[in-house]
Protein backbone atom coordinates (compact mmCIF):
# COMPACT_ATOMS: atom_id res chain seq x y z
CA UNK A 1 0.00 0.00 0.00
CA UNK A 2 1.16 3.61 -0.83
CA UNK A 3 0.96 6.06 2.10
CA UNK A 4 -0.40 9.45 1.96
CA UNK A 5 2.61 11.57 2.22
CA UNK A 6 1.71 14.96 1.66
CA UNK A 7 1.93 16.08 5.15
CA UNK A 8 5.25 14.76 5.62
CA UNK A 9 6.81 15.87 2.74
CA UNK A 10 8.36 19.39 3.61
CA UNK A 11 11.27 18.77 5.56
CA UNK A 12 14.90 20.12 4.56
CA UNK A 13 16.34 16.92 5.62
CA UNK A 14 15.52 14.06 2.81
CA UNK A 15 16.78 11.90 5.20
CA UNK A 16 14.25 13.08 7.91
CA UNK A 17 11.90 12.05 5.56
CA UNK A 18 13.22 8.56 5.09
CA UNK A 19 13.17 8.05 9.10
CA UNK A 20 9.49 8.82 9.14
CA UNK A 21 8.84 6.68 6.09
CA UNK A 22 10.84 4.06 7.38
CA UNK A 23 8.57 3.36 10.80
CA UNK A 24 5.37 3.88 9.15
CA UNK A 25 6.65 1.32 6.48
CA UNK A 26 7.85 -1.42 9.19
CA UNK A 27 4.18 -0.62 11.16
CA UNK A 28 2.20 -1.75 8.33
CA UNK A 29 5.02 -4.63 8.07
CA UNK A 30 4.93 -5.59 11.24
CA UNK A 31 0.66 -5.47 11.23
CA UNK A 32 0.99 -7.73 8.31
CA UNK A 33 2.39 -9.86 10.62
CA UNK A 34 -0.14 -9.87 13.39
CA UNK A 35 -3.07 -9.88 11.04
CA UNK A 36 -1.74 -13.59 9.62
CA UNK A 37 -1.30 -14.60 13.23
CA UNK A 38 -4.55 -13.97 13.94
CA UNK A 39 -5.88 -15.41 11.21
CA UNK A 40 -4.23 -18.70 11.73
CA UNK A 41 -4.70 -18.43 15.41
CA UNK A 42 -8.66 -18.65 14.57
CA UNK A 43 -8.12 -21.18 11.37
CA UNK A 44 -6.38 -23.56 13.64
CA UNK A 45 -8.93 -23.52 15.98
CA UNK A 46 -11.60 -24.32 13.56
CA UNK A 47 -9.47 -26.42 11.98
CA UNK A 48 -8.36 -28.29 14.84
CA UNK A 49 -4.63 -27.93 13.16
CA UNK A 50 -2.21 -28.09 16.25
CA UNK A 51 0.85 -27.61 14.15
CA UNK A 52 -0.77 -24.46 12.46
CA UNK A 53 -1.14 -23.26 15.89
CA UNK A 54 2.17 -24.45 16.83
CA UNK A 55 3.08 -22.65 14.06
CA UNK A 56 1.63 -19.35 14.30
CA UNK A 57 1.95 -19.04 18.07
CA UNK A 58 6.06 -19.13 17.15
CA UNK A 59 5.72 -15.87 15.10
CA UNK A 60 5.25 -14.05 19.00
CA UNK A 61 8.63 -14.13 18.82
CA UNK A 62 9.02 -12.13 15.08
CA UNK A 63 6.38 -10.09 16.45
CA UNK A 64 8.24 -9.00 19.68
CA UNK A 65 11.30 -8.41 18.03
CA UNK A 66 9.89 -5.71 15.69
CA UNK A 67 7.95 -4.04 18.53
CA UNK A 68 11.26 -3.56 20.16
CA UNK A 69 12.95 -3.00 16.86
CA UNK A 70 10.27 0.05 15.90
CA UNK A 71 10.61 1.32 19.21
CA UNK A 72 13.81 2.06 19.34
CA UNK A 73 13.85 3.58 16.28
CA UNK A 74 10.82 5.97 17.20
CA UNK A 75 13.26 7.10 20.52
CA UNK A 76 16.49 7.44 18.07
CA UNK A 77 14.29 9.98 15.69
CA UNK A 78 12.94 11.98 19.38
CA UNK A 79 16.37 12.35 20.68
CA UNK A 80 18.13 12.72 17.00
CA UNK A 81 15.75 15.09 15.19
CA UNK A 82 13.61 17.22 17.70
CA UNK A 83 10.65 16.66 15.41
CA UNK A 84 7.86 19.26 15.27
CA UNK A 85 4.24 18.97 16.61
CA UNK A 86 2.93 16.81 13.41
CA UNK A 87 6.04 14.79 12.88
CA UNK A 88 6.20 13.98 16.81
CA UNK A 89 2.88 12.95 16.72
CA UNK A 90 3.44 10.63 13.95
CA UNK A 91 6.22 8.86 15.67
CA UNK A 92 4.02 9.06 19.23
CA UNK A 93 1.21 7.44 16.97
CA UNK A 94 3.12 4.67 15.45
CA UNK A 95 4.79 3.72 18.69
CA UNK A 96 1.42 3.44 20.68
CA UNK A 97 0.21 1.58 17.46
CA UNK A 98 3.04 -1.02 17.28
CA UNK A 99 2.52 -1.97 21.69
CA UNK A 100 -1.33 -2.75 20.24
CA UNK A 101 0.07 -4.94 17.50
CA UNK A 102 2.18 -6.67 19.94
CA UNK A 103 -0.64 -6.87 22.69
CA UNK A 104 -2.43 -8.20 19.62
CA UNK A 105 -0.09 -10.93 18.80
CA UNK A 106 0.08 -12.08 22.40
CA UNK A 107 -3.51 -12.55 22.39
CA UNK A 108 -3.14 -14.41 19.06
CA UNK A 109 -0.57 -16.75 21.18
CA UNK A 110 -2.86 -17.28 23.55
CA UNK A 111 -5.92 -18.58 21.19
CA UNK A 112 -3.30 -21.20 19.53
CA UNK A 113 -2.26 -22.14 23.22
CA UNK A 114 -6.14 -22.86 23.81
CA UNK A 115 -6.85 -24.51 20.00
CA UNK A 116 -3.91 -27.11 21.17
CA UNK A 117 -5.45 -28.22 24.72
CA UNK A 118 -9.22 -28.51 22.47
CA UNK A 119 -6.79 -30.48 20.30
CA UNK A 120 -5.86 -32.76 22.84
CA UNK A 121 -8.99 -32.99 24.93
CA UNK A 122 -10.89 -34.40 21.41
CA UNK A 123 -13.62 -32.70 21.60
CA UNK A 124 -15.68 -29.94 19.63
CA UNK A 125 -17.08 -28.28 22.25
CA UNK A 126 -20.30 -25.62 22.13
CA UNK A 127 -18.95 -22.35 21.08
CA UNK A 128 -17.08 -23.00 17.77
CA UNK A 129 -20.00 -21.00 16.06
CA UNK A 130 -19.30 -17.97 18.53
CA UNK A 131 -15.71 -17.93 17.79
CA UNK A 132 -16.03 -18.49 13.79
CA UNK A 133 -18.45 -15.38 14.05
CA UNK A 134 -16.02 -13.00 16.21
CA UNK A 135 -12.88 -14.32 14.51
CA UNK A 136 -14.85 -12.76 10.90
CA UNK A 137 -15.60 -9.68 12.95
CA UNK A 138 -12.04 -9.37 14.29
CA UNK A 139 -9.96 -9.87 11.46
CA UNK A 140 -12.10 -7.54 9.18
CA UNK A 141 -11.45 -4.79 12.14
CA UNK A 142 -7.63 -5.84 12.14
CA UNK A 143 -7.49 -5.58 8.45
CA UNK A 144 -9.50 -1.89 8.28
CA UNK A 145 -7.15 -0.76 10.85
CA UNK A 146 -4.03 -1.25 9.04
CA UNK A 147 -5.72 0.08 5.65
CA UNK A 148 -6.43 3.27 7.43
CA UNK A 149 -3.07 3.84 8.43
CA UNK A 150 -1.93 3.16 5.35
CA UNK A 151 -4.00 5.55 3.76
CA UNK A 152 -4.56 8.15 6.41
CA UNK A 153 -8.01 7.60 6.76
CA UNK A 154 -9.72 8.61 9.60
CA UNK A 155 -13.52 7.82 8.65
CA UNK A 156 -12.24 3.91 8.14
CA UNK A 157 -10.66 4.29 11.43
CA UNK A 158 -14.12 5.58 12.80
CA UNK A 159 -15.42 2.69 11.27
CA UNK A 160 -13.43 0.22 13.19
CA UNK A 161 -14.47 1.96 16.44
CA UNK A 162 -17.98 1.07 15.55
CA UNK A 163 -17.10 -2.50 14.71
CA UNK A 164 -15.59 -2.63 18.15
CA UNK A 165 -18.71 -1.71 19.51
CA UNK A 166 -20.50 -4.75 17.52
CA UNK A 167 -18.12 -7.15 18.28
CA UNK A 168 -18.02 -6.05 22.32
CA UNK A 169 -21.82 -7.09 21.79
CA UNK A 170 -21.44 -10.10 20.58
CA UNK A 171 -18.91 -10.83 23.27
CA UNK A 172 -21.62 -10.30 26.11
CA UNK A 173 -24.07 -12.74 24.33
CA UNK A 174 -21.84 -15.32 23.80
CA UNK A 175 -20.42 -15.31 27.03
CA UNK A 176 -24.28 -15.73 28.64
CA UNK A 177 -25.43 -18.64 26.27
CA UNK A 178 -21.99 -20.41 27.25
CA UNK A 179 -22.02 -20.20 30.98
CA UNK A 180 -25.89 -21.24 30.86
CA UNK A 181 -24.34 -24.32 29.00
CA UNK A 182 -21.76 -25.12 31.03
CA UNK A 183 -24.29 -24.99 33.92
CA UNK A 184 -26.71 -27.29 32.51
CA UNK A 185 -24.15 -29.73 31.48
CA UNK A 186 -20.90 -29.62 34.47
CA UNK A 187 -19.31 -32.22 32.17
CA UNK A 188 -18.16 -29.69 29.27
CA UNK A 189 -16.87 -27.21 31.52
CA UNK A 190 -13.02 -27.60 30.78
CA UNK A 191 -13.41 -27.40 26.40
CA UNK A 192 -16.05 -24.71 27.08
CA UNK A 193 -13.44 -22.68 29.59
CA UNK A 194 -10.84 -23.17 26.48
CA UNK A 195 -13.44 -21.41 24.22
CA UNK A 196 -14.21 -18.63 26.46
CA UNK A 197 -10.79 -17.51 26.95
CA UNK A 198 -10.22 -18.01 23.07
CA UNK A 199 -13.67 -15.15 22.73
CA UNK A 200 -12.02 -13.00 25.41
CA UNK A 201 -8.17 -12.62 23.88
CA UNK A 202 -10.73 -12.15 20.16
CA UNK A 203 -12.59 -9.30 22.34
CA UNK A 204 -9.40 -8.17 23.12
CA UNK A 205 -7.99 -7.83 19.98
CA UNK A 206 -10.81 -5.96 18.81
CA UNK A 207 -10.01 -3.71 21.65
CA UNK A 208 -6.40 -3.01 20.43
CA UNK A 209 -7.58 -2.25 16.53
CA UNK A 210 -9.74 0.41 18.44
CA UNK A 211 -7.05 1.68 20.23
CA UNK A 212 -4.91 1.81 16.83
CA UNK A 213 -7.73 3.33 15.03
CA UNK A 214 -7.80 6.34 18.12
CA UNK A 215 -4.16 6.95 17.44
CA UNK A 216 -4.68 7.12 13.33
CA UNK A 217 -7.52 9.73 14.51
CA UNK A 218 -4.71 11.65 17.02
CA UNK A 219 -1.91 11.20 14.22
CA UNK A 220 -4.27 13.08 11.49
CA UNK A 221 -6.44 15.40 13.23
CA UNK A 222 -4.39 15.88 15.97
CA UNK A 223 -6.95 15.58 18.49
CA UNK A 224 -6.99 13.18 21.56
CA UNK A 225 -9.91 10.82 20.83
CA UNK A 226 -9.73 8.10 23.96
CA UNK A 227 -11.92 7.65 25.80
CA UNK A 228 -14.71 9.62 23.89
CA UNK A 229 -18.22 8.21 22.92
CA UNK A 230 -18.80 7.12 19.23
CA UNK A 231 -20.72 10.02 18.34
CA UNK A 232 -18.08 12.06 19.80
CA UNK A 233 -15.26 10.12 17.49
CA UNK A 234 -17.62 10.88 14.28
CA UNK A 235 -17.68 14.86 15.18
CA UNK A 236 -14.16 14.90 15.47
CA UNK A 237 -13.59 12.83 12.04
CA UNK A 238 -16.25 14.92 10.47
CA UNK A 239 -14.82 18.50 11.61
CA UNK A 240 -11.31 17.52 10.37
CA UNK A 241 -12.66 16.30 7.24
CA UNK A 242 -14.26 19.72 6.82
CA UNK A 243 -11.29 22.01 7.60
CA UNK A 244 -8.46 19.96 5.18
């Protein structure tokens, strides 16, 4: 994907330029990354494919690396450059964004940690149908996420907030109808704890696309978004729109 670089694109120092390029490059690399892991995390699940989850709970370590990797290349630029107000909040933006992407990938470990023990136990337990469901809604939100900071686009970020929403709904209900379950039948409460702790790290990671899509808000419009309401998240997006 080609970034939006007209904001960026003033600086004396070519090589400046290439810094800031650089991180946003390895962001989207490194999100890349986490989106697969997730994916497969899910997939194996499904699947019941231990070595896929073997497989993609390894990349943790790929994805830890880079978080450290990006990081200390956001602190080099800080200490190296003195950016400005919109080139510091780039490099605040991308650093927040890359902890999410790890937090992300942890959570991906996690699930694959969970799909082996559902491996091993033999069973298909109730809940597969809540997690295929999720899963769709969670990978679409990872996938907008990275798009709009890609693109610098702040009403597909939006968007993700409001998938967030959805999928935190979805969360709730599936959590009731599988505690009801397990009460009704004691028997299936060890594969139906697995598959609640697979929905929560999902919820989760729907949490840390929001989180990403707040900072692509920050990065572009340069207002603080967290912890506002949804309707409060479209004004901002809206009034920015208006006054480019």
């Amino acid at each position: 994907m080609e970034f939006d670089n007209d904001n960026y694109s003033s600086h004396i120092s070519q090589q400046f330029n290439d810094e800031l390029e650089q991180i946003r490059t390895q962001l989207l690399t490194m999100g890349g990354v986490v989106e697969r892991q997730v994916h497969d995390a899910v997939e194996a699940l499904l699947t019941g494919d231990s070595e896929l989850a073997e497989q993609s709970r390894r990349v943790d370590k790929q994805v830890n690396e880079m978080e450290v990797s990006i990081d200390e290349q956001c602190t080099t630029i800080i200490a190296r450059r003195q950016p400005a107000a919109s080139d510091l909040r780039l490099i605040i933006s991308v650093s927040k964004a890359v902890s999410d992407l790890e937090r992300m990938g942890d959570e991906a470990a996690k699930i694959c940690r969970h799909a082996i023990e559902l491996v091993e136990e033999g069973d298909s337990p109730r809940g597969y149908q809540e997690v295929r469901h999720i899963g769709t809604l969670v990978r679409d939100m990872v996938k907008n996420v990275l798009t709009a900071f890609a693109r610098n686009d702040t009403e597909l970020a939006y968007k993700v907030a409001k998938q967030d929403k959805a999928v935190d709904q979805e969360y709730r209900t599936a959590m009731r109808s599988l505690v009801t379950y397990m009460m009704e039948d004691p028997r299936a409460i060890s594969s139906v704890l697995n598959v609640i702790w697979v929905l929560r790290s999902l919820e989760r990671i729907g949490d840390h696309s929001r989180n990403m899509a707040e900072h692509l808000i920050y990065l572009v419009s340069g207002t603080d978004v967290r912890h506002q309401s949804l309707k409060q998240i479209k004004k901002t997006v809206q009034d920015d729109i208006e006054n480019r």
